[in-house]
N, C-alpha and C. Protein backbone atom coordinates (compact mmCIF):
# COMPACT_ATOMS: atom_id res chain seq x y z
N UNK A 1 51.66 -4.80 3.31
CA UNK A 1 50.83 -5.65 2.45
C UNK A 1 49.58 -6.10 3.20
N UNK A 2 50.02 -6.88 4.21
CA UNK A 2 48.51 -6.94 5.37
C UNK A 2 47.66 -5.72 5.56
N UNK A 3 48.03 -4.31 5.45
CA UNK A 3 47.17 -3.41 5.80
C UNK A 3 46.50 -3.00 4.72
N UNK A 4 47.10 -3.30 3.67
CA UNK A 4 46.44 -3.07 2.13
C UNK A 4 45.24 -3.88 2.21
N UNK A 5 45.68 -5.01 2.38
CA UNK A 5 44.42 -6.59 2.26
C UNK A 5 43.16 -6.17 2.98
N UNK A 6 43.64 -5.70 4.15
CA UNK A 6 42.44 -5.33 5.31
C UNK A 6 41.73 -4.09 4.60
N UNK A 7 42.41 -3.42 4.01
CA UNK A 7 41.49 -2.56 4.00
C UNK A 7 41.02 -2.48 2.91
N UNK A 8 40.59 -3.00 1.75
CA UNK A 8 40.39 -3.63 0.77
C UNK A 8 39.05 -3.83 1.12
N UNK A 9 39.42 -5.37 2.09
CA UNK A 9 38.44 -6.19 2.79
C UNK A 9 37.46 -5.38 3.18
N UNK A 10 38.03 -4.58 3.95
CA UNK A 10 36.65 -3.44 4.66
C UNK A 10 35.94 -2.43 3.61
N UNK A 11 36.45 -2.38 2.47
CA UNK A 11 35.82 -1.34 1.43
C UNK A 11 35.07 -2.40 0.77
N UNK A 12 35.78 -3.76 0.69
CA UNK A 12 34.62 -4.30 -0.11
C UNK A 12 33.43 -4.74 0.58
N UNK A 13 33.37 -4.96 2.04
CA UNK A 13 32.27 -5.54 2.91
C UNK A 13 31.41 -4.05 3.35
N UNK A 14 31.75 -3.33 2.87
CA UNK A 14 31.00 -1.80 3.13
C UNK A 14 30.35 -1.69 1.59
N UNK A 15 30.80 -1.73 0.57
CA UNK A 15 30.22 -1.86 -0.75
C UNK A 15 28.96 -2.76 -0.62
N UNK A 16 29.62 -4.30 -0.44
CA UNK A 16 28.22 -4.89 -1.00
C UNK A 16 27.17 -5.22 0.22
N UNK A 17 27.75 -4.32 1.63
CA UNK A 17 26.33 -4.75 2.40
C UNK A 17 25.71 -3.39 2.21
N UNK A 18 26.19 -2.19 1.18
CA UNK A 18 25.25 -1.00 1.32
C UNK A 18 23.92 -1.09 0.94
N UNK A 19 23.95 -1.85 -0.06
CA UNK A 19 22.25 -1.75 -0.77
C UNK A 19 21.33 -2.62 0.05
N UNK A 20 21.90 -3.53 0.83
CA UNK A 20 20.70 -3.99 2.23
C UNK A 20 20.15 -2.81 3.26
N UNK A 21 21.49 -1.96 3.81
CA UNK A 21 21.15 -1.09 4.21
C UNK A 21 19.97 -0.23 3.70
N UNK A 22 20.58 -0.35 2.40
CA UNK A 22 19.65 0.89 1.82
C UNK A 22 18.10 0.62 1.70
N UNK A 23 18.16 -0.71 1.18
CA UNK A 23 16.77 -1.12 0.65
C UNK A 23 16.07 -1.22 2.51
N UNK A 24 16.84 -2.00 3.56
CA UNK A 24 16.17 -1.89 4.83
C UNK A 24 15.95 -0.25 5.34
N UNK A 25 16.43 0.96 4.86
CA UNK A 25 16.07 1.96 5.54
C UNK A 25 14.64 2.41 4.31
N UNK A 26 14.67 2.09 3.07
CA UNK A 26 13.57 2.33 2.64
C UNK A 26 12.66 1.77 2.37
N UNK A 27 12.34 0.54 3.48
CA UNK A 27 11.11 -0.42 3.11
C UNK A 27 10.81 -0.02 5.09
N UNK A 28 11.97 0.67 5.77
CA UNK A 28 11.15 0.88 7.16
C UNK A 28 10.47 2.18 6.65
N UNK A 29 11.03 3.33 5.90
CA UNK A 29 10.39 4.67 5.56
C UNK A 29 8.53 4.51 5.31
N UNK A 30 9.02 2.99 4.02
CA UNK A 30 7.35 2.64 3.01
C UNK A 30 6.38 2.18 3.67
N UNK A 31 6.81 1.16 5.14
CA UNK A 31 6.38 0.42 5.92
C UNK A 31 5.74 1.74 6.53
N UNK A 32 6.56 2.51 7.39
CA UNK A 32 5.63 4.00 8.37
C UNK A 32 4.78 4.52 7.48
N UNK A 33 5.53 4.42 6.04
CA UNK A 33 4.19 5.50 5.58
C UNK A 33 2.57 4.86 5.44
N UNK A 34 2.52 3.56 5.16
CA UNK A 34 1.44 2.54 4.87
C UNK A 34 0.87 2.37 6.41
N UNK A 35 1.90 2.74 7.36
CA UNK A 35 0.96 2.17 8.53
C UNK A 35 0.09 3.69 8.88
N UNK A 36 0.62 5.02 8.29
CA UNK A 36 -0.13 5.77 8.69
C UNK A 36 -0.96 6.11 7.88
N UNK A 37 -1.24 5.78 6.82
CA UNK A 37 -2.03 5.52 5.65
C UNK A 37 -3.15 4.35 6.34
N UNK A 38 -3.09 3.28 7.04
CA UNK A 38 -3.77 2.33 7.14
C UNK A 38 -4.43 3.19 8.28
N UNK A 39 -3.81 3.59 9.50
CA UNK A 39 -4.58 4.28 10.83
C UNK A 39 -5.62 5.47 9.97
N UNK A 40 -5.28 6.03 9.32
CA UNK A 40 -5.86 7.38 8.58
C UNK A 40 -7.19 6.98 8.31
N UNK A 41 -7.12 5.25 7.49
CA UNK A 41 -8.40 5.10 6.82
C UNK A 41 -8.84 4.32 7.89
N UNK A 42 -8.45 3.75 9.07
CA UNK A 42 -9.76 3.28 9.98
C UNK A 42 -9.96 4.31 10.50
N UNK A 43 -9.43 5.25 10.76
CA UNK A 43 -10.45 6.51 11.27
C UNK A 43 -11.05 7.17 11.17
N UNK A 44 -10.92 7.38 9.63
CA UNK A 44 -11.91 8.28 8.74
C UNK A 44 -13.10 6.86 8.49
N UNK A 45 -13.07 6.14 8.42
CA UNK A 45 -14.43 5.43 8.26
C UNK A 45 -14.91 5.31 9.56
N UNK A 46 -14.21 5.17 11.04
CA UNK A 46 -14.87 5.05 12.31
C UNK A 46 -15.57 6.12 12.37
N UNK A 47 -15.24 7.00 12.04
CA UNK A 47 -15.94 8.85 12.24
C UNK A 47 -17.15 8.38 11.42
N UNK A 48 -17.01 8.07 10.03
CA UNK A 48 -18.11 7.85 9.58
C UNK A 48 -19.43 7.18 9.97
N UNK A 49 -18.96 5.99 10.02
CA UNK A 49 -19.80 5.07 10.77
C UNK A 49 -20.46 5.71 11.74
N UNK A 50 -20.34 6.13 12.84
CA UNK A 50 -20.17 6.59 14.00
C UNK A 50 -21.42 7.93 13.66
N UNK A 51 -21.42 8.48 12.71
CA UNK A 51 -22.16 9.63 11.99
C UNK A 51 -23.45 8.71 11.87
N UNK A 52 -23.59 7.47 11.21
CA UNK A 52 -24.80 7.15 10.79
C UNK A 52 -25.48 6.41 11.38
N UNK A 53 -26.79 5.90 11.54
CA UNK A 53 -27.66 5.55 11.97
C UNK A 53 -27.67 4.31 12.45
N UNK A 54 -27.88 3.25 13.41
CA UNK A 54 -27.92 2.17 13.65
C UNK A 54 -28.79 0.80 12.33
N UNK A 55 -29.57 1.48 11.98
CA UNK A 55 -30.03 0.66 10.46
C UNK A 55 -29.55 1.06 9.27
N UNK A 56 -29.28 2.68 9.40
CA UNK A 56 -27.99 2.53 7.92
C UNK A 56 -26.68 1.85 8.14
N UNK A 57 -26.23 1.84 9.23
CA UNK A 57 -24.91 1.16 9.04
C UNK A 57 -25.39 -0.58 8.80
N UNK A 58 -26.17 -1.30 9.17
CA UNK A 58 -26.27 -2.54 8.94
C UNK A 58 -26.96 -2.46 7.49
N UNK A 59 -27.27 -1.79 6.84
CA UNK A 59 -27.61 -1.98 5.39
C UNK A 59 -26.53 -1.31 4.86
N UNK A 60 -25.76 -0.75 5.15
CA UNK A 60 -24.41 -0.12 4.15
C UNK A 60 -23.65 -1.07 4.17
N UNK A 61 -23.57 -2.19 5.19
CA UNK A 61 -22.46 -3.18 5.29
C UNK A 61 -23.01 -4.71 4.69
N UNK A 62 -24.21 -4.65 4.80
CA UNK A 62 -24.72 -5.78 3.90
C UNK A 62 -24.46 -5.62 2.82
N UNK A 63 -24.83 -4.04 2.23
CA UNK A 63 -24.68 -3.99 0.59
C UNK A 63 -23.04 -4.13 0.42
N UNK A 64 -21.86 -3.23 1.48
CA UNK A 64 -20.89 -4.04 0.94
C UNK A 64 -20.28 -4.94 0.96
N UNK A 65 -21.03 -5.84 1.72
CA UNK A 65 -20.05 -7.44 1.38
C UNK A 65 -20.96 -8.13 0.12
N UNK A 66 -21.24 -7.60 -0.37
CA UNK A 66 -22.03 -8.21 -1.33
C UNK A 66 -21.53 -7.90 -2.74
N UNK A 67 -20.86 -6.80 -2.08
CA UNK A 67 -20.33 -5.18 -3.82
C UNK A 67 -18.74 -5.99 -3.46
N UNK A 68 -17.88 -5.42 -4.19
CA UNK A 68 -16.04 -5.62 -4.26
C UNK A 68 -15.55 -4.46 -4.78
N UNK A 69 -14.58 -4.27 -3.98
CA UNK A 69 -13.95 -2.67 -4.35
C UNK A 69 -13.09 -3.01 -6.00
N UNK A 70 -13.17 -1.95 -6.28
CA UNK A 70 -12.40 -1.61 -7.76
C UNK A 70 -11.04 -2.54 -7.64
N UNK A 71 -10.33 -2.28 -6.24
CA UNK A 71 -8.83 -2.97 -6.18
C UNK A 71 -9.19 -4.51 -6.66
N UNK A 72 -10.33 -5.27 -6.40
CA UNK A 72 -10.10 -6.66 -6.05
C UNK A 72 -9.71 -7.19 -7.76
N UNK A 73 -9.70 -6.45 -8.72
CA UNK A 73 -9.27 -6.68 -9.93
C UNK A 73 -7.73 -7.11 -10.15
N UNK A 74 -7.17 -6.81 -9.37
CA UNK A 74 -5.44 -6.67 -8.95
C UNK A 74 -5.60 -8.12 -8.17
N UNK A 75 -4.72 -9.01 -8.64
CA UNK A 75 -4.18 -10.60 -8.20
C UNK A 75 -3.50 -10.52 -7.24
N UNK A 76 -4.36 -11.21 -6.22
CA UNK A 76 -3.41 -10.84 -4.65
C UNK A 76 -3.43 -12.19 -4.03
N UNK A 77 -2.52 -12.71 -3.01
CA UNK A 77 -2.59 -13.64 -2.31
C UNK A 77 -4.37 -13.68 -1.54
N UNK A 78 -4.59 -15.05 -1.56
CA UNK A 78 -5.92 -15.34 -0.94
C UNK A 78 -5.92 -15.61 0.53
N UNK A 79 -4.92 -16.02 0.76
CA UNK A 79 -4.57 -15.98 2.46
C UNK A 79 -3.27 -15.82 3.03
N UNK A 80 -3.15 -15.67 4.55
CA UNK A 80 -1.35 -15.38 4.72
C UNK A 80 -0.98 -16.34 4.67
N UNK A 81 -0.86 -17.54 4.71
CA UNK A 81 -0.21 -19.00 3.80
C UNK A 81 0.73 -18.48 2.77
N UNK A 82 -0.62 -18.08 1.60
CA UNK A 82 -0.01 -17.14 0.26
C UNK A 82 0.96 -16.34 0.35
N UNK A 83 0.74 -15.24 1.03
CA UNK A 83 1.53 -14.04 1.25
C UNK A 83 2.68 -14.40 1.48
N UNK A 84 2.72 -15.44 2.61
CA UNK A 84 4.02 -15.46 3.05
C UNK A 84 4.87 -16.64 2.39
N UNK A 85 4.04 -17.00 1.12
CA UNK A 85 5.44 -17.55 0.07
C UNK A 85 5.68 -17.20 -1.11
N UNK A 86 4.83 -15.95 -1.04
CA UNK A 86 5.35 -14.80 -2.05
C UNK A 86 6.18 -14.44 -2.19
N UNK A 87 7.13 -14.02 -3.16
CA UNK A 87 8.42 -13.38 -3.73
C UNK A 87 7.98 -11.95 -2.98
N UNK A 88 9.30 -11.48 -2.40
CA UNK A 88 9.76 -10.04 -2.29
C UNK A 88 9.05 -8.86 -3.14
N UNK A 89 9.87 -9.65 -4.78
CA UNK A 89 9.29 -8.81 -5.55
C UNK A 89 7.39 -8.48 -6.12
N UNK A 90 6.79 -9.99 -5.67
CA UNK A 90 5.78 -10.00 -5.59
C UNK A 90 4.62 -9.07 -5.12
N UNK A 91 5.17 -8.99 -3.40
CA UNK A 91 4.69 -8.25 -3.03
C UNK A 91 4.76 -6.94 -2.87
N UNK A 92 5.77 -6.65 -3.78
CA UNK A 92 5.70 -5.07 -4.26
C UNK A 92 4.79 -4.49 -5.21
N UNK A 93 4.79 -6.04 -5.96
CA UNK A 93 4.37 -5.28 -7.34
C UNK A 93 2.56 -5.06 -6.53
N UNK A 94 2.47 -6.06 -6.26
CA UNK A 94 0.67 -5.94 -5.83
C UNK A 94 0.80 -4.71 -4.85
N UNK A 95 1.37 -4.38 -4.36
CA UNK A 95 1.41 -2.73 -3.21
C UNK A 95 1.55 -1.62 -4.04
N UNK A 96 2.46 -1.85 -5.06
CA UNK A 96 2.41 -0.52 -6.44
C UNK A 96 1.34 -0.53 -7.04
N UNK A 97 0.87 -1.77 -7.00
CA UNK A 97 -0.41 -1.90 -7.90
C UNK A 97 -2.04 -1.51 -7.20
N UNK A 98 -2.00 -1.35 -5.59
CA UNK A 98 -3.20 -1.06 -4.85
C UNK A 98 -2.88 0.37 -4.55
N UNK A 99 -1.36 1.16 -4.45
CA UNK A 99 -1.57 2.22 -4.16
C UNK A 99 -1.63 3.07 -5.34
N UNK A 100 -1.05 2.25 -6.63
CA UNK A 100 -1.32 3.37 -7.95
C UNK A 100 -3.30 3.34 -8.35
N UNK A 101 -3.50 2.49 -7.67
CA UNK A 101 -5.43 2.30 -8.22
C UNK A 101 -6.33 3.67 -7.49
N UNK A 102 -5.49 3.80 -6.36
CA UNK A 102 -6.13 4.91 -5.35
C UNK A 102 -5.58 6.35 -6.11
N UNK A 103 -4.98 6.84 -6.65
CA UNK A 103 -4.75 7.97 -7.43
C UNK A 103 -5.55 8.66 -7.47
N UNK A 104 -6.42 8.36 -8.42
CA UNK A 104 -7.56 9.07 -8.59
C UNK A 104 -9.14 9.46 -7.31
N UNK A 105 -9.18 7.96 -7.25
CA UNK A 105 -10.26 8.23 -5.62
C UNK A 105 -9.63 8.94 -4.48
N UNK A 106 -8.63 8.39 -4.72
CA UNK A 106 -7.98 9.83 -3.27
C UNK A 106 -8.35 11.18 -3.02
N UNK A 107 -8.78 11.59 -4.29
CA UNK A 107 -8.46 13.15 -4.30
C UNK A 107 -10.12 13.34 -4.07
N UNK A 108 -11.28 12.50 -3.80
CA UNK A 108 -12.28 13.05 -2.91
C UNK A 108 -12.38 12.61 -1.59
N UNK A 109 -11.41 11.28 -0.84
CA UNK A 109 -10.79 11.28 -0.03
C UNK A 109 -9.80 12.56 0.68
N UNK A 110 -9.69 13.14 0.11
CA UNK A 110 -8.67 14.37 0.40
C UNK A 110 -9.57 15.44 0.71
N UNK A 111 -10.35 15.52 0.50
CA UNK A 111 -11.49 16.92 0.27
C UNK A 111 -11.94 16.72 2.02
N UNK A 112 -11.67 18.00 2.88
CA UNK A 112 -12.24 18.37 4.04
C UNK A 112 -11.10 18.95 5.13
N UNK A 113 -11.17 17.79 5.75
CA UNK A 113 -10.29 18.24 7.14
C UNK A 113 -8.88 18.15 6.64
N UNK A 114 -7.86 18.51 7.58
CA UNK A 114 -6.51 18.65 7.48
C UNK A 114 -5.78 16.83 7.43
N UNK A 115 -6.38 15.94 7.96
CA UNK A 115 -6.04 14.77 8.26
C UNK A 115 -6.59 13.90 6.68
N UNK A 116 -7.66 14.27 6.26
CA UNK A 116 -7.40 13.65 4.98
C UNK A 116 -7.00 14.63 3.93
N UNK A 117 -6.68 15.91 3.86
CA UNK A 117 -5.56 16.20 2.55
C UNK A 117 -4.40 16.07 3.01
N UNK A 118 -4.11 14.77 3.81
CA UNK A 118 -2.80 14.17 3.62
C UNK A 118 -2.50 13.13 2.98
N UNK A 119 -3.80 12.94 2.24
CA UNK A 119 -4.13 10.88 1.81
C UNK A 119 -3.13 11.13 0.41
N UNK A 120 -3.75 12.28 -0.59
CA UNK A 120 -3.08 12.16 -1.77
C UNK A 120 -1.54 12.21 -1.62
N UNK A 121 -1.10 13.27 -0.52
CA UNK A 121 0.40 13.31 -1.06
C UNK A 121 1.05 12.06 -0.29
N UNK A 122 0.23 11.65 0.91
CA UNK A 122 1.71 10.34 1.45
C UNK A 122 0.98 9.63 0.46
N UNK A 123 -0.01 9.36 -0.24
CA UNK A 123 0.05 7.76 -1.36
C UNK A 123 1.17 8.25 -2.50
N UNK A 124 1.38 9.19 -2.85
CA UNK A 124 2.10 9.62 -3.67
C UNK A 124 3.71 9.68 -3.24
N UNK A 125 4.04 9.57 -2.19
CA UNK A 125 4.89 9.34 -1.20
C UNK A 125 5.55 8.06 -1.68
N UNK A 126 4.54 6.85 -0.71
CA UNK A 126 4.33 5.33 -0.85
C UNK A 126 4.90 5.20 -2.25
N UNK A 127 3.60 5.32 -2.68
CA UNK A 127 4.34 5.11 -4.48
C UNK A 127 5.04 5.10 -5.23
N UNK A 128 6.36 6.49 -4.83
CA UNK A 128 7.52 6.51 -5.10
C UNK A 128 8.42 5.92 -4.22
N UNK A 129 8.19 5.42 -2.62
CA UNK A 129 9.28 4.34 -2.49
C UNK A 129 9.02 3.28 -2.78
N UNK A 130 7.88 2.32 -2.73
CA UNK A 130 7.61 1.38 -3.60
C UNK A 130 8.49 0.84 -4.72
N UNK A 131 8.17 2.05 -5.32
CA UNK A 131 9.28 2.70 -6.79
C UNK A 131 10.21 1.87 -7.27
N UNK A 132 10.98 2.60 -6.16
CA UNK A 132 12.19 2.84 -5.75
C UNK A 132 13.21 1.03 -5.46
N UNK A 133 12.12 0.89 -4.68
CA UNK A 133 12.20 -0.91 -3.82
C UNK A 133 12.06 -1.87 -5.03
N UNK A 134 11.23 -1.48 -6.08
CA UNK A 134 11.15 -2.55 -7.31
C UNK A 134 12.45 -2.08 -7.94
N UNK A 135 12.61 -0.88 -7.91
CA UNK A 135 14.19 -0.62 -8.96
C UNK A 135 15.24 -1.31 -8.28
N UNK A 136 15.04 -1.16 -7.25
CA UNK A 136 16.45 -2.07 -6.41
C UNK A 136 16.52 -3.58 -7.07
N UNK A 137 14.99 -4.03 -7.12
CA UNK A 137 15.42 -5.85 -8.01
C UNK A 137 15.23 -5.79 -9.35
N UNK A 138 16.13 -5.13 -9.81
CA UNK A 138 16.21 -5.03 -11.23
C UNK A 138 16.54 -6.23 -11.88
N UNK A 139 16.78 -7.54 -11.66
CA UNK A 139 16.55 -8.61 -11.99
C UNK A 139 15.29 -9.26 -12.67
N UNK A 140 13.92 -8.76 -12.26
CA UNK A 140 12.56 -9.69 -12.43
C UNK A 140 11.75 -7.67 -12.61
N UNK A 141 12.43 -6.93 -12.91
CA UNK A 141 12.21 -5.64 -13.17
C UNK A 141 10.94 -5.32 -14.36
N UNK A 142 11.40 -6.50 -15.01
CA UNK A 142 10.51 -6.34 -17.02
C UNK A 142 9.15 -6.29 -16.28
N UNK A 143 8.64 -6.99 -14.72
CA UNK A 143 7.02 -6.87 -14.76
C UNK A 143 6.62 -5.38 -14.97
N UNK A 144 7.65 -4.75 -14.78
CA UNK A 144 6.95 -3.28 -14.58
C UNK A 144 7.25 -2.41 -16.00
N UNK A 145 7.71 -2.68 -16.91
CA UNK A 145 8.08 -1.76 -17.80
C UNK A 145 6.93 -1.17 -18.44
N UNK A 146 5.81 -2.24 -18.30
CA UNK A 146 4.41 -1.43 -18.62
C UNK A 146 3.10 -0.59 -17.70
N UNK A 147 3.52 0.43 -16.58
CA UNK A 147 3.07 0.62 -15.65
C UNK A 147 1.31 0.71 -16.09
N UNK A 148 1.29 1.77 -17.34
CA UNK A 148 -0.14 1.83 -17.58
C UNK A 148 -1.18 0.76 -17.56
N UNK A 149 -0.58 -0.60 -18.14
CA UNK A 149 -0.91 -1.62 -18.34
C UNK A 149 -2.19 -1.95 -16.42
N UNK A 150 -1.67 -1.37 -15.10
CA UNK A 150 -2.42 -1.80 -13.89
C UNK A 150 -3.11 -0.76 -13.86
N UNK A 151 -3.40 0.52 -14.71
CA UNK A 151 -4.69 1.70 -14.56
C UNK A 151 -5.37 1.03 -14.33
N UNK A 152 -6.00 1.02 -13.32
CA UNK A 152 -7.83 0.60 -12.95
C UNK A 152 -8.49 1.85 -13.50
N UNK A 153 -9.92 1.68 -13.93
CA UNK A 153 -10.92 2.51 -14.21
C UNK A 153 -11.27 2.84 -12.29
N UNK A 154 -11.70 3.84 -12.53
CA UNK A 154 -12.03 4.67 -11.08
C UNK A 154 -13.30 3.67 -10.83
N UNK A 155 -13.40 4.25 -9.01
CA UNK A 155 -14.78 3.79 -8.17
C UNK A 155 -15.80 4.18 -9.14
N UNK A 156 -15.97 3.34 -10.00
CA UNK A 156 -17.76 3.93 -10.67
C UNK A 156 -17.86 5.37 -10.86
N UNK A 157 -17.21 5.84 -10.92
CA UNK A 157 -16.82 7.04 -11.06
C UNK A 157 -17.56 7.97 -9.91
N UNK A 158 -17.27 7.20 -8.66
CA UNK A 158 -17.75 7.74 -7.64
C UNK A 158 -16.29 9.21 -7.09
N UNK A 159 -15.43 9.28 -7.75
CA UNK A 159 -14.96 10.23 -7.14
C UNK A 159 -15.02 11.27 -8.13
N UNK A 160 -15.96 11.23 -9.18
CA UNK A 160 -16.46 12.26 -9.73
C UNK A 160 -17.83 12.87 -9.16
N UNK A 161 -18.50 12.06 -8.79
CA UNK A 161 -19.89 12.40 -8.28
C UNK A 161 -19.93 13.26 -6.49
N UNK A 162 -18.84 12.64 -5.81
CA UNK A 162 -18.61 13.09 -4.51
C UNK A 162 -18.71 14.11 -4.68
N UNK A 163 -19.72 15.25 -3.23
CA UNK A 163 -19.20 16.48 -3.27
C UNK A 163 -20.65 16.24 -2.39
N UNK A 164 -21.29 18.23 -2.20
CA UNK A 164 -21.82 18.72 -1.40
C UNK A 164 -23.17 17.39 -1.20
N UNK A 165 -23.54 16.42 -2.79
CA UNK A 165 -24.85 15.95 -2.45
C UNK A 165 -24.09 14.47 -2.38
N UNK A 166 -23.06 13.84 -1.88
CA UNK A 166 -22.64 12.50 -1.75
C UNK A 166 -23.34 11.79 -1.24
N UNK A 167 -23.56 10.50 -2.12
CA UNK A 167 -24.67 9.48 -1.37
C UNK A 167 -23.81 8.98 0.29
N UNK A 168 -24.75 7.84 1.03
CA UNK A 168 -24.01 7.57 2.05
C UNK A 168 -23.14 5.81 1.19
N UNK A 169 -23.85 5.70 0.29
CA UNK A 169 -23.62 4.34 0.09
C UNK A 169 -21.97 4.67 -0.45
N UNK A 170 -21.92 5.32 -1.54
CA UNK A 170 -20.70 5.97 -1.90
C UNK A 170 -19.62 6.24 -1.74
N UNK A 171 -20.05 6.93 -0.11
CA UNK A 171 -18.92 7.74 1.04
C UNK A 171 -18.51 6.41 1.78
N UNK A 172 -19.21 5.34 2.06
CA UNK A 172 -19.37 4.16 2.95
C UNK A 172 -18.76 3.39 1.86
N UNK A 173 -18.62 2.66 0.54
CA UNK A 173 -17.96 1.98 -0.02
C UNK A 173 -16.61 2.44 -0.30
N UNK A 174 -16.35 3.91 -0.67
CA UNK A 174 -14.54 4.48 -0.60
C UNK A 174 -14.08 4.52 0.54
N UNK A 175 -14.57 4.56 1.39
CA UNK A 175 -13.85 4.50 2.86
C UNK A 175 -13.52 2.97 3.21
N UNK A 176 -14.51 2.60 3.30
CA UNK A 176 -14.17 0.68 3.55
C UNK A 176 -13.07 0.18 2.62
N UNK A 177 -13.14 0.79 1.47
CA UNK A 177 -12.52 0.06 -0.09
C UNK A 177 -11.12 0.26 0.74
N UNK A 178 -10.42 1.59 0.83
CA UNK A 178 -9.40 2.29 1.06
C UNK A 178 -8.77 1.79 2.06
N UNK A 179 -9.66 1.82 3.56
CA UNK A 179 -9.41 0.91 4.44
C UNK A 179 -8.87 -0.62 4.24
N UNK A 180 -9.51 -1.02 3.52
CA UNK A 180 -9.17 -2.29 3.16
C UNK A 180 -8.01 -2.40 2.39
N UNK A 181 -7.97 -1.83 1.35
CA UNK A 181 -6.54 -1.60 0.22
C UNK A 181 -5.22 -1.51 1.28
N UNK A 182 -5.45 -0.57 2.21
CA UNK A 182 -4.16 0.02 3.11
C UNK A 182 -3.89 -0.93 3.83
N UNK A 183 -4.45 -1.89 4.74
CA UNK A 183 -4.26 -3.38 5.58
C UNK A 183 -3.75 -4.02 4.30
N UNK A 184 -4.32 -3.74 2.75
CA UNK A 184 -2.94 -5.13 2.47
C UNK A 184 -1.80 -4.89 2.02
N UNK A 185 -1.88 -3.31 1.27
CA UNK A 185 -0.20 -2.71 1.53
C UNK A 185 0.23 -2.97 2.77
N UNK A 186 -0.18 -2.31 4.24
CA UNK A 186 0.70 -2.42 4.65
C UNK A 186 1.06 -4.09 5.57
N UNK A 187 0.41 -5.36 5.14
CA UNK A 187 0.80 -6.67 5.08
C UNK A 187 1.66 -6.96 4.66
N UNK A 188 1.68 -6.36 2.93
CA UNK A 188 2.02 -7.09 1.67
C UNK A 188 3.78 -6.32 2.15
N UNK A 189 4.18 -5.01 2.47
CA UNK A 189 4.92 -4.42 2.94
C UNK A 189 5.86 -5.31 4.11
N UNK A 190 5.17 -5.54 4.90
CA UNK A 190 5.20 -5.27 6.27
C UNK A 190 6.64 -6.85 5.97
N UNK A 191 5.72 -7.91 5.32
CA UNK A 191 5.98 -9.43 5.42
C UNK A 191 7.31 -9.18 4.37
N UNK A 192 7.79 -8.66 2.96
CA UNK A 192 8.28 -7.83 2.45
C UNK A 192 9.73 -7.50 3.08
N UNK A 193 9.36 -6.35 3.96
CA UNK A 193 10.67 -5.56 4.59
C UNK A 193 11.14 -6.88 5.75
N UNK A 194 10.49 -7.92 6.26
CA UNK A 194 11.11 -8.96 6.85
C UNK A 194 11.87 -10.10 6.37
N UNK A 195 11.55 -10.02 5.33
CA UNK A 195 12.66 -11.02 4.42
C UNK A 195 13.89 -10.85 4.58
N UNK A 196 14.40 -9.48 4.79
CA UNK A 196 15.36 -9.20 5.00
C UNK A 196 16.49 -9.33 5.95
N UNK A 197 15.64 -9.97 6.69
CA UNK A 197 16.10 -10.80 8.30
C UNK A 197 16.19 -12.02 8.44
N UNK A 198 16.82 -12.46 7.96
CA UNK A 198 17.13 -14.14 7.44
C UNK A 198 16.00 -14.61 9.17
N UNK A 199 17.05 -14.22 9.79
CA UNK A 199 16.88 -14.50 11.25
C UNK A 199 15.16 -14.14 11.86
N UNK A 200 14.74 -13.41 11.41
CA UNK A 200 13.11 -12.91 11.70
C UNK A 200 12.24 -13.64 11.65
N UNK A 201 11.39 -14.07 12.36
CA UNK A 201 9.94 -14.39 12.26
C UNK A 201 8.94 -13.98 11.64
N UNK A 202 8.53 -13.78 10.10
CA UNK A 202 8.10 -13.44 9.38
C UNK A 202 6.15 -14.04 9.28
N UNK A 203 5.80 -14.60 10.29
CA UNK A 203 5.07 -15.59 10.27
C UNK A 203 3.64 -14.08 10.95
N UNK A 204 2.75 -14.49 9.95
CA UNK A 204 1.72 -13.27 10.15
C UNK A 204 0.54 -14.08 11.54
């Protein structure tokens, strides 16, 4: 009878700590993929930069702190204060919601070297563990039943215009934008997959 009990015990403490497991091995997977998503886009804009002129880069960067990328339409914490008393599920939804906006601009992000036609498929990657991580809290789930509902309209329809005659202003606002988008996935992520550590220092 004691060996029955025990082992009971151990099937049921293997049951309900699986889905921590699970959800912690796929928010470290979402976490690598966002951090190499985030390195990708400071490097492809350092290259850039680095290409242009000492007075174009100080007028490309005036004009964009002045402009706001397509993402800033998407409701995000205003500082890490915010972030970090955000719901779990919170900060998923705003990470589904910055990496589903890049869809479309990606794919002239993708156009060239071997290092960016990797942008479309790991965001497409991201996106489906993301996914995946909101299906796990199927509790507060209903935010998502309308995905279409976060389509952003594209960069000005700058990733239609990209190609052999791309302005610099253009190439210099999707790179920064992207750059920027990927630092707050992988924040919004990062602070996210630490919840999970009662015990962790979650403090940005």
């Amino acid at each position: 009878m004691d060996t029955t009990l025990l082992l009971l015990s151990v099937m049921c403490l293997t049951v309900s700590s699986q889905p921590i497991t699970d959800s912690q091995r796929l928010f470290s997977i979402a976490v690598s993929r966002v951090q190499h998503l985030h390195l990708l886009a400071q490097r492809l804009f350092s290259e850039f930069e680095s290409s242009l002129q000492t007075e174009e880069q100080r007028q490309l960067n005036k004009i964009f702190l002045q402009d706001f990328c397509n993402s800033d339409y998407i409701i995000s914490p205003i500082d890490k204060h915010e972030t970090q008393r955000s719901s779990v599920l919170k900060l998923l939804s705003i990470s589904y919601r910055l990496v589903e906006s890049w869809e479309f601009p990606s794919r002239s992000l993708s156009e060239g070297s071997t290092p960016r036609s990797q942008i479309s498929p790991k965001l497409s990657e991201l996106k489906t563990g993301i996914l995946l991580l909101i299906r796990a809290n199927q509790d507060a789930a209903e935010i998502f039943t309308d995905t279409s509902a976060f389509q952003l309209a594209p960069y000005g329809n700058y990733y239609q215009s990209l190609g052999a005659d791309e302005s610099l202003r253009q190439t210099y606002e999707l790179l920064a934008c992207f750059k920027k988008d990927m630092h707050k996935v992988e924040t919004y992520m990062t602070v996210a997959k630490c919840r999970l550590s009662p015990e962790a220092n979650c403090t940005l």
